[in-house]
PDB file of N, CA and C in Angstrom:
ATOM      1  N   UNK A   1       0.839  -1.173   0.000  1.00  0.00           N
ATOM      2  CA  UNK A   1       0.000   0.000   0.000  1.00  0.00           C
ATOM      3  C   UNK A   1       0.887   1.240   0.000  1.00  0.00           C
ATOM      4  N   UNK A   2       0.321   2.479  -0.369  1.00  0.00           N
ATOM      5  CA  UNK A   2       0.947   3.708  -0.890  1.00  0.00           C
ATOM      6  C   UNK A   2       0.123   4.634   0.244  1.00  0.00           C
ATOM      7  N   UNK A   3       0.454   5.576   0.475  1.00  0.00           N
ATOM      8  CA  UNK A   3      -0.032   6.677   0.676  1.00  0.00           C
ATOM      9  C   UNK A   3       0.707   7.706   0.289  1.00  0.00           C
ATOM     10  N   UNK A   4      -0.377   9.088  -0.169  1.00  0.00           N
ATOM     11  CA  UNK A   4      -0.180  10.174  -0.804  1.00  0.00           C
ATOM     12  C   UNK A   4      -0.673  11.370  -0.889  1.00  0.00           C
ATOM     13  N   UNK A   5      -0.479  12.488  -0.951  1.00  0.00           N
ATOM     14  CA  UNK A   5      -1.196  13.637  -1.196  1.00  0.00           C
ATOM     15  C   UNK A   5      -2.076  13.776  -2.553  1.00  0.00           C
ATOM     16  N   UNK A   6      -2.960  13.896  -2.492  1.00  0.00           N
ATOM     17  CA  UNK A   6      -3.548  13.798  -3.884  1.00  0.00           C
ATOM     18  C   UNK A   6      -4.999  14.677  -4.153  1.00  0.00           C
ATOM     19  N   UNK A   7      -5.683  15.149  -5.268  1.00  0.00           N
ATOM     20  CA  UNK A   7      -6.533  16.190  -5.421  1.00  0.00           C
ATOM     21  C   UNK A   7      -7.423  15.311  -5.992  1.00  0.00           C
ATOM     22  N   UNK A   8      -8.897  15.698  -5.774  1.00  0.00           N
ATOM     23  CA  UNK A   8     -10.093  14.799  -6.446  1.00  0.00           C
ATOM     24  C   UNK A   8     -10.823  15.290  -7.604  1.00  0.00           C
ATOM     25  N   UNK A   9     -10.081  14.421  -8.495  1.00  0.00           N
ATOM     26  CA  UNK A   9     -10.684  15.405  -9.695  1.00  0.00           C
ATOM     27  C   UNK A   9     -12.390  14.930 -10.231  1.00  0.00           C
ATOM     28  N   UNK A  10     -12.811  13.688  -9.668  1.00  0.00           N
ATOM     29  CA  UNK A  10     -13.863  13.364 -10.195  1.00  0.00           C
ATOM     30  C   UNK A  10     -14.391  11.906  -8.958  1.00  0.00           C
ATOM     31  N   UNK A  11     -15.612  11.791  -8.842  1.00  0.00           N
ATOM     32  CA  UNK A  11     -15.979  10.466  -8.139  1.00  0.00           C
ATOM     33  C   UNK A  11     -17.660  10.340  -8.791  1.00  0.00           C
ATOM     34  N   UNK A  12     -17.809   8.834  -9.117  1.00  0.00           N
ATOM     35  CA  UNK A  12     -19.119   8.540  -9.569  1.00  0.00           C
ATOM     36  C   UNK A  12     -20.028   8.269  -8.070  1.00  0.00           C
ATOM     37  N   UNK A  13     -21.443   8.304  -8.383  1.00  0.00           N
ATOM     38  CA  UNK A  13     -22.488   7.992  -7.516  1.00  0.00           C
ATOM     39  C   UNK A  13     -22.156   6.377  -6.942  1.00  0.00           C
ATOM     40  N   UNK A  14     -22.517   6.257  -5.853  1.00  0.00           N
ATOM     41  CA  UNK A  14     -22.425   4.832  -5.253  1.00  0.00           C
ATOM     42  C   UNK A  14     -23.608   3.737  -5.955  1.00  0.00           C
ATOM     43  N   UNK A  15     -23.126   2.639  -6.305  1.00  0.00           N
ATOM     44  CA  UNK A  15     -23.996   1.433  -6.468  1.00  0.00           C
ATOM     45  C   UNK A  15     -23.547   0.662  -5.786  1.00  0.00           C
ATOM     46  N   UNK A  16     -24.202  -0.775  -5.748  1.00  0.00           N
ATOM     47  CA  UNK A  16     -24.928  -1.823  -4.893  1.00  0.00           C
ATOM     48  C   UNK A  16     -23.926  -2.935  -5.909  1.00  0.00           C
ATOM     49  N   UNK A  17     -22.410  -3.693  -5.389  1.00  0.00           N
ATOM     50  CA  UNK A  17     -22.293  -4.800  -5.715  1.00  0.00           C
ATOM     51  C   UNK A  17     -22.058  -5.989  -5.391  1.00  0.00           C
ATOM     52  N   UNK A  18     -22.726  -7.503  -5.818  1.00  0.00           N
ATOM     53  CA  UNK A  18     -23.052  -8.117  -5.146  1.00  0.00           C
ATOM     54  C   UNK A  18     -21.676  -8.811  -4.036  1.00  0.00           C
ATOM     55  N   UNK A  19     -21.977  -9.435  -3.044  1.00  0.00           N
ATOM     56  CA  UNK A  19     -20.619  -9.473  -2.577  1.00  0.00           C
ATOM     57  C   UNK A  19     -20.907 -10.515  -1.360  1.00  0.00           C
ATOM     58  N   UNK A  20     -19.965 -11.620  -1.056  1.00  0.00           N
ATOM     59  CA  UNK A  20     -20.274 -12.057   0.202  1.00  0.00           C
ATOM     60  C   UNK A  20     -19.748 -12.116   1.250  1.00  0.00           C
ATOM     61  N   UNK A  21     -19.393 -11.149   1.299  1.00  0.00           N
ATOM     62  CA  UNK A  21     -18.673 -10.315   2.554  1.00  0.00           C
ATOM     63  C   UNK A  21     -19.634  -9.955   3.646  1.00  0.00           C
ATOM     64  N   UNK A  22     -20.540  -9.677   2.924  1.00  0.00           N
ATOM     65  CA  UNK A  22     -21.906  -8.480   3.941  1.00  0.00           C
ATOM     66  C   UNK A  22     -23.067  -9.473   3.905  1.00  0.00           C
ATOM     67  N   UNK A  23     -23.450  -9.068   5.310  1.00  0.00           N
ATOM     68  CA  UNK A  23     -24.875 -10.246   5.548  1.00  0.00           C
ATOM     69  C   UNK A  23     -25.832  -9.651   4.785  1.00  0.00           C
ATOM     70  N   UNK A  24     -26.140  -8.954   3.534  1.00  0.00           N
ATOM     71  CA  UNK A  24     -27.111  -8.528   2.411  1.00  0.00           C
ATOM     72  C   UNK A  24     -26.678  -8.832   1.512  1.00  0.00           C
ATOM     73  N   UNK A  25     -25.089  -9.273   1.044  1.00  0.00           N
ATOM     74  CA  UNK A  25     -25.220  -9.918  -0.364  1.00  0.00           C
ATOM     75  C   UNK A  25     -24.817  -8.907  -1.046  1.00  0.00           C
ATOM     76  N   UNK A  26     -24.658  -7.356  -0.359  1.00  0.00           N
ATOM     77  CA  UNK A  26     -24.749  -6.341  -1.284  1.00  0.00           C
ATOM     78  C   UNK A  26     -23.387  -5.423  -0.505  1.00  0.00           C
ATOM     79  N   UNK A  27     -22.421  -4.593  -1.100  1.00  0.00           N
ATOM     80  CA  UNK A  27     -21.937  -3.501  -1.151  1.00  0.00           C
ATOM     81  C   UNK A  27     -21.924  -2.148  -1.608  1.00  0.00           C
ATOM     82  N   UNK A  28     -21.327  -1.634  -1.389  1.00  0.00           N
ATOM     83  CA  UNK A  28     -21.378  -0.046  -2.351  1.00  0.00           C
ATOM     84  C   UNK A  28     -20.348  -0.062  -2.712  1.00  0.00           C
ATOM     85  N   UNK A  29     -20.251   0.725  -3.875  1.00  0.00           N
ATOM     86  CA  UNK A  29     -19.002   0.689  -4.546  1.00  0.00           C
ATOM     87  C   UNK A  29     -19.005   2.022  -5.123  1.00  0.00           C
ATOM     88  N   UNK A  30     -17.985   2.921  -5.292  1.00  0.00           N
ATOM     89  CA  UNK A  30     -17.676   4.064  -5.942  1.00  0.00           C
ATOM     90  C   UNK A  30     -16.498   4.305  -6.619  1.00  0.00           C
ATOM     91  N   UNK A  31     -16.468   4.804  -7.590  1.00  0.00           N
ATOM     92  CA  UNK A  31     -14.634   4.993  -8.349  1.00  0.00           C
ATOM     93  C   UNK A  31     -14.598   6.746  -8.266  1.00  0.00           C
ATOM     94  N   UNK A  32     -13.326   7.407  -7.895  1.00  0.00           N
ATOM     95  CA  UNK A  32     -12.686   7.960  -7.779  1.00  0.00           C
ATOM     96  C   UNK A  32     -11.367   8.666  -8.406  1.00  0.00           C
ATOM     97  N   UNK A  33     -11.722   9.361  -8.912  1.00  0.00           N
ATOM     98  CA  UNK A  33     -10.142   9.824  -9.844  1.00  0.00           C
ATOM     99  C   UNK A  33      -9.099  11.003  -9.117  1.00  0.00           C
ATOM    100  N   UNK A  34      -8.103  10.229  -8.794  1.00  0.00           N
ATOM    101  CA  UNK A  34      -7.248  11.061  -8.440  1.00  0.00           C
ATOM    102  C   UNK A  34      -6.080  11.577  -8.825  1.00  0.00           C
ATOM    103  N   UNK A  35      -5.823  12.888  -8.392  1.00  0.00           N
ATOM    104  CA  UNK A  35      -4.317  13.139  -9.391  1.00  0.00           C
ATOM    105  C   UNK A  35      -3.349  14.039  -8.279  1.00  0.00           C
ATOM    106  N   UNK A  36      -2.367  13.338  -8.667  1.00  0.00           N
ATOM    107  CA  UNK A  36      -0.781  14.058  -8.039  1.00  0.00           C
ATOM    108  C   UNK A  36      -0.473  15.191  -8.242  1.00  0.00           C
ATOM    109  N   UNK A  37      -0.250  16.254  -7.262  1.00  0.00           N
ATOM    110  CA  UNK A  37      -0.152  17.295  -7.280  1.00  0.00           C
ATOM    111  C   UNK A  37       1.178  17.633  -8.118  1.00  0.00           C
ATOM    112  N   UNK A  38       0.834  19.418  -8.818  1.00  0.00           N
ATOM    113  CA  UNK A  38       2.421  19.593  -9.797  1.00  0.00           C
ATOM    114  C   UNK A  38       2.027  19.977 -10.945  1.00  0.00           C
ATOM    115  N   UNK A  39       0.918  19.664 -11.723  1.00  0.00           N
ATOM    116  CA  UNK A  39       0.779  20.269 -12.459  1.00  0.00           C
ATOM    117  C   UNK A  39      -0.112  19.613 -13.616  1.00  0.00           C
ATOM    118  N   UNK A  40      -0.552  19.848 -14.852  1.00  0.00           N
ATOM    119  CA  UNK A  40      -1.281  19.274 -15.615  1.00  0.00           C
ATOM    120  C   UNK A  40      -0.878  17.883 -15.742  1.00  0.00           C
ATOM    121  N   UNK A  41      -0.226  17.486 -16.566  1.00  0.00           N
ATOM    122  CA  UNK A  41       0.597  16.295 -16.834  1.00  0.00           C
ATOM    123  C   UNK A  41       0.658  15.314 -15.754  1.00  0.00           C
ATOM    124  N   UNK A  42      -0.209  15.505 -14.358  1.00  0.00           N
ATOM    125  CA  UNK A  42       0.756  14.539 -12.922  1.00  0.00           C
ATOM    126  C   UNK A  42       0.138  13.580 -13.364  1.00  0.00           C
ATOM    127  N   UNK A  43       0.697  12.370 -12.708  1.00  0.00           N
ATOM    128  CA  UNK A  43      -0.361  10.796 -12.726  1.00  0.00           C
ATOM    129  C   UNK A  43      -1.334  11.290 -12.110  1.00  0.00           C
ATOM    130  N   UNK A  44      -2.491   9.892 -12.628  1.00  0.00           N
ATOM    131  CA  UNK A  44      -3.535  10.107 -12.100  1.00  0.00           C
ATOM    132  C   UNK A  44      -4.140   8.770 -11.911  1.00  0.00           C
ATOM    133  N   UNK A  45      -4.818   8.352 -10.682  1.00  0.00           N
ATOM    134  CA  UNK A  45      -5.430   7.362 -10.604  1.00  0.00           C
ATOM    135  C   UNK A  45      -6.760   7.297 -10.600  1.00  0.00           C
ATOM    136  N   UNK A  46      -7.655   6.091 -10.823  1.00  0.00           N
ATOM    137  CA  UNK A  46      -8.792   5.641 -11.072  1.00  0.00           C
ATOM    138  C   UNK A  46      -9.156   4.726  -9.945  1.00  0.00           C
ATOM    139  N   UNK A  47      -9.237   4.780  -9.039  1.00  0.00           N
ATOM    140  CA  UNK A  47      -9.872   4.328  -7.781  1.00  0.00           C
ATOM    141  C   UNK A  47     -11.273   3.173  -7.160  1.00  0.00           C
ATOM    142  N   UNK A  48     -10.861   2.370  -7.312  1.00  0.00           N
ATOM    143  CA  UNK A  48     -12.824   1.861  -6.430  1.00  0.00           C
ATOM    144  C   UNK A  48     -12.536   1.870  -5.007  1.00  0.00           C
ATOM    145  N   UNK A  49     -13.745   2.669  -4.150  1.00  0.00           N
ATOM    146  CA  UNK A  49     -13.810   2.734  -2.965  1.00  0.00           C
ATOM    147  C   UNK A  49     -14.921   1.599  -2.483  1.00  0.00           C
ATOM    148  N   UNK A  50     -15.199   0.998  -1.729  1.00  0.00           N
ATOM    149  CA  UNK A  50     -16.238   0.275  -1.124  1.00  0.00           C
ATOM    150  C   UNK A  50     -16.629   0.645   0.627  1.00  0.00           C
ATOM    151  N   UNK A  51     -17.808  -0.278   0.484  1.00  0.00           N
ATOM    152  CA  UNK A  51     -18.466  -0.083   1.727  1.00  0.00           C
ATOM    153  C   UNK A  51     -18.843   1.563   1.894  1.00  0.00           C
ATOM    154  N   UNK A  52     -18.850   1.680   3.252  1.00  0.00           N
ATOM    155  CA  UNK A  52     -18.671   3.270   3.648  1.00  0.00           C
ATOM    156  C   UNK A  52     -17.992   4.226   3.220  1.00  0.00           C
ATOM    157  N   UNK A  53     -16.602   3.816   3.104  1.00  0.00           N
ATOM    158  CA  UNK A  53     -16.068   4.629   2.359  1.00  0.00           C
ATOM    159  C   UNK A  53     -16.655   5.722   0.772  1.00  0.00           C
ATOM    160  N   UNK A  54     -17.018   4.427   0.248  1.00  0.00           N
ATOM    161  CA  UNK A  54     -17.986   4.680  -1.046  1.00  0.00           C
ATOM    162  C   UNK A  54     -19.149   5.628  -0.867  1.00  0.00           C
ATOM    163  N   UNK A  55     -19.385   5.490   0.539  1.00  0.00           N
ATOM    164  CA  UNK A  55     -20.826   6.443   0.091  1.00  0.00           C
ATOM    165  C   UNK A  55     -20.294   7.817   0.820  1.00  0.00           C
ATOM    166  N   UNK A  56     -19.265   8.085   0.741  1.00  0.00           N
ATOM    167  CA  UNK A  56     -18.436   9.179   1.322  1.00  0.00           C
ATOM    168  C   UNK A  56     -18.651  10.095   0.254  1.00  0.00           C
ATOM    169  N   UNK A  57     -19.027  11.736   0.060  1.00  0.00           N
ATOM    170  CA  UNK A  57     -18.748  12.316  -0.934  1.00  0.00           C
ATOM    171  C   UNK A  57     -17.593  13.202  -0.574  1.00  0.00           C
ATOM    172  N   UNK A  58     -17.103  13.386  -1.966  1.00  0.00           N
ATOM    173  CA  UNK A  58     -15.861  14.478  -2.100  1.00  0.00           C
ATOM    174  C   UNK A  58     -15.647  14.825  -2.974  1.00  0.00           C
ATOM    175  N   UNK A  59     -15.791  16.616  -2.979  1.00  0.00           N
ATOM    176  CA  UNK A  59     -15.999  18.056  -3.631  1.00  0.00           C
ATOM    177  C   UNK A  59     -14.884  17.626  -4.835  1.00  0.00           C
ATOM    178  N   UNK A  60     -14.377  18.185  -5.894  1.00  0.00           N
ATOM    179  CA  UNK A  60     -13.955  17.981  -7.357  1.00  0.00           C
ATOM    180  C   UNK A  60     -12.913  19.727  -6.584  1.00  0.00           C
ATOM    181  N   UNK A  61     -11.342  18.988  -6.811  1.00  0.00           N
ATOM    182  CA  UNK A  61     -10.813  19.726  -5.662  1.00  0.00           C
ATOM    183  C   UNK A  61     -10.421  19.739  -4.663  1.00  0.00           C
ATOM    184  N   UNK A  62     -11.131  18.870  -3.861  1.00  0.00           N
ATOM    185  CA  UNK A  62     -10.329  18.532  -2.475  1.00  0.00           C
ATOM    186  C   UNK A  62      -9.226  18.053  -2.528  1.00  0.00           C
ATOM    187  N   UNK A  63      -8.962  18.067  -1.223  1.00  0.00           N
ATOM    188  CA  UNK A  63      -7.371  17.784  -1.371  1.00  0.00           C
ATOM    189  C   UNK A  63      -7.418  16.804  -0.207  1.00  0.00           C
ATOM    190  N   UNK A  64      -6.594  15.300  -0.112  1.00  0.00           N
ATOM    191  CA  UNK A  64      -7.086  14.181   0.256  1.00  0.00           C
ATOM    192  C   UNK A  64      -5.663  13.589   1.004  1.00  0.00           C
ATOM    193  N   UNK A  65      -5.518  12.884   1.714  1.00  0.00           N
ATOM    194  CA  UNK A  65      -4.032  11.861   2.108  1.00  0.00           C
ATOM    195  C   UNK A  65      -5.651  10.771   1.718  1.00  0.00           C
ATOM    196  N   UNK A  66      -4.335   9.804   1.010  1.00  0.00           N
ATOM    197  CA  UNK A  66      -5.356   8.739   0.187  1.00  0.00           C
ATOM    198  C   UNK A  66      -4.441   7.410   0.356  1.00  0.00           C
ATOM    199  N   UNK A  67      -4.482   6.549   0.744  1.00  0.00           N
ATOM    200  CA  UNK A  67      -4.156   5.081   1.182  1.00  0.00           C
ATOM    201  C   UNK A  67      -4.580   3.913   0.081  1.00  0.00           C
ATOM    202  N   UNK A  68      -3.843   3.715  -0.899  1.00  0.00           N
ATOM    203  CA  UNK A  68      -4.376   3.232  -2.294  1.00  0.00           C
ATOM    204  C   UNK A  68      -3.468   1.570  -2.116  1.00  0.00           C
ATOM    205  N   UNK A  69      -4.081   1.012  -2.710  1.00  0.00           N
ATOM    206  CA  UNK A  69      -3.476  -0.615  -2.740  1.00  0.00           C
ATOM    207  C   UNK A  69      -3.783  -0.594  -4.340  1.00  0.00           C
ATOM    208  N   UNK A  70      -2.726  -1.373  -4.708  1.00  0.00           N
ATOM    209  CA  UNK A  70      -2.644  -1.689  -5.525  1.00  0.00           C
ATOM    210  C   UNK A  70      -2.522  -3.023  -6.149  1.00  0.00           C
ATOM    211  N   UNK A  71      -3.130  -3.604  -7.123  1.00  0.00           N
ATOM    212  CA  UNK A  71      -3.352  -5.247  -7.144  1.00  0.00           C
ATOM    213  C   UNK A  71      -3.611  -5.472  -8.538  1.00  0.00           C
ATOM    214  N   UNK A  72      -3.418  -6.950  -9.244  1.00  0.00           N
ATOM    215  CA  UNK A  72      -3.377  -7.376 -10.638  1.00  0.00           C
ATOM    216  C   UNK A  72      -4.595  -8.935 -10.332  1.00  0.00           C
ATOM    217  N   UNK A  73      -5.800  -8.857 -11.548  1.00  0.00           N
ATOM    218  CA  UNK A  73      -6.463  -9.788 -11.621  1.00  0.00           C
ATOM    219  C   UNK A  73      -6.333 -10.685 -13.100  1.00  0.00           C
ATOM    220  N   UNK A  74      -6.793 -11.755 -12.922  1.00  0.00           N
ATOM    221  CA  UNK A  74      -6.606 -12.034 -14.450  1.00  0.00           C
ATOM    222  C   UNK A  74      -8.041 -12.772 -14.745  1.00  0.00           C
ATOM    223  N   UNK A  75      -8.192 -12.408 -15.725  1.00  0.00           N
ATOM    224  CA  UNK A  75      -9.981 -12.554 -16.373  1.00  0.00           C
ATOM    225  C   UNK A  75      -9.628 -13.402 -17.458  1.00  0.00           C
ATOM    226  N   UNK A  76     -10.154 -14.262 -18.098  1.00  0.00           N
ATOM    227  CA  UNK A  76     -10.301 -14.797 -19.344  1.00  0.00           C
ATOM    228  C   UNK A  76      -8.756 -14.832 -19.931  1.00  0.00           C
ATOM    229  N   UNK A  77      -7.711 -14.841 -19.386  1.00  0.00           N
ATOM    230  CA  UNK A  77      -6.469 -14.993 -19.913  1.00  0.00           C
ATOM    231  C   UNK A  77      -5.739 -13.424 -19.782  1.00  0.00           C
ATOM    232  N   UNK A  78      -6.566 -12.661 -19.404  1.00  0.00           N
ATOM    233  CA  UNK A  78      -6.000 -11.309 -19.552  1.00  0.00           C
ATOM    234  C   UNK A  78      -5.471 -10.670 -18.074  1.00  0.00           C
ATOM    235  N   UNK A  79      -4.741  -9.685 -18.011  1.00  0.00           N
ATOM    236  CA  UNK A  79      -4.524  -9.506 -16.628  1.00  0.00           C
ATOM    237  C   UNK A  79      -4.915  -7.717 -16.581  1.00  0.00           C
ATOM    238  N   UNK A  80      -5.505  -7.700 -15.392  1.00  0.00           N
ATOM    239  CA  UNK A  80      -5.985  -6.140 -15.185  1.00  0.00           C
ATOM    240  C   UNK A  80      -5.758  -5.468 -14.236  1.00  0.00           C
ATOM    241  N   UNK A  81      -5.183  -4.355 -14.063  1.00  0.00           N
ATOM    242  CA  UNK A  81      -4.708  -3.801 -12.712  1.00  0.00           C
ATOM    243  C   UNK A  81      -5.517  -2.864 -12.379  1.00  0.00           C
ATOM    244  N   UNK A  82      -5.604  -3.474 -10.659  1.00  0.00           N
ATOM    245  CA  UNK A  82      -6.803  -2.569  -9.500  1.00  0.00           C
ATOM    246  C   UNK A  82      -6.119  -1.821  -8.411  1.00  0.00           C
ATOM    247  N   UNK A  83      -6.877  -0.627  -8.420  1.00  0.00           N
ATOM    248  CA  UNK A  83      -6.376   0.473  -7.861  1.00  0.00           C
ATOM    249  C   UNK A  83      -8.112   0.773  -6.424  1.00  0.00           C
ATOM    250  N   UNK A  84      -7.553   0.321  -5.363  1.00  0.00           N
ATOM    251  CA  UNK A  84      -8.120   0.255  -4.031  1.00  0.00           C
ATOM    252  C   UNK A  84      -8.379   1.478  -3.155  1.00  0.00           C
ATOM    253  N   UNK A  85      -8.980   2.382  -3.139  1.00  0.00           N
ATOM    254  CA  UNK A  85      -8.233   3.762  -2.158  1.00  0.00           C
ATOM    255  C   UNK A  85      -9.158   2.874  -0.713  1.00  0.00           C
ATOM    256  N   UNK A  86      -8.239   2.303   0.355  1.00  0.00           N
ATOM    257  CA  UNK A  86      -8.477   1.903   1.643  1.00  0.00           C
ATOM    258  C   UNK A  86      -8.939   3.316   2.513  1.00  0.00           C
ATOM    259  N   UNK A  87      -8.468   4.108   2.384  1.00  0.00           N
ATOM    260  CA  UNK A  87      -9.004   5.123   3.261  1.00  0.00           C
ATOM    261  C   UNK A  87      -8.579   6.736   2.450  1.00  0.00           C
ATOM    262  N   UNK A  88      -9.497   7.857   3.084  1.00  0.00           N
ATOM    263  CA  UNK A  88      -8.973   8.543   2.350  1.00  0.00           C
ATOM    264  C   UNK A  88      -9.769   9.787   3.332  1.00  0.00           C
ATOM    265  N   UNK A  89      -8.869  10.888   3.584  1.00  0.00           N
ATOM    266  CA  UNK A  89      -9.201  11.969   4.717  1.00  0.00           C
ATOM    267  C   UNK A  89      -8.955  12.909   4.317  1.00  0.00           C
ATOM    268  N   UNK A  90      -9.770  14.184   4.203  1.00  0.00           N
ATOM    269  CA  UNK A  90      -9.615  15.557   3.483  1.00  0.00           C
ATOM    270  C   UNK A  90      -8.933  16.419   4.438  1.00  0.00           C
ATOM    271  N   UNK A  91      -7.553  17.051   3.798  1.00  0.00           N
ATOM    272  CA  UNK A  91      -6.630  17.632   4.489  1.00  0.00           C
ATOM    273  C   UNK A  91      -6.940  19.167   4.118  1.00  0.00           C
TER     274      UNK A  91
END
């Protein structure tokens, strides 16, 4: 895991995915775009938040310490890399 200073340039509405983690079968899930401070050009990440976290909103702008994991799945022969924000607190 990483942590970082980072600005919120965008987050979608929370949905419901299925999951059996939770005694409903159900989670929330939200993605998150974040970017490294510095200037146009910084990296930028693409985020899924879950649970609570997810139904957290945050302003386009804020400015965040963000706790991101990072992880590789492989689907149908292909491999895809996931970007986690574990926690994330407006500074």
């Amino acid at each position: 895991m990483v942590t970082k200073i980072l600005k919120v340039v965008a987050q979608t509405e929370p949905v419901y995915v299925p999951s059996k983690k939770t005694d409903n079968g159900q989670l929330a899930k939200s993605m998150i775009r974040l970017k490294e401070l510095g200037g146009e050009f910084e990296d930028e990440y693409v985020c899924a938040m879950f649970g609570s976290l997810a139904l957290s909103r945050f302003a386009v702008g804020d400015m965040v310490i963000a706790t991101l994991r990072f992880q590789t799945h492989e689907s149908n022969g292909l491999h895809y890399q996931d970007v986690v924000a574990n926690d994330l607190k407006i500074i």
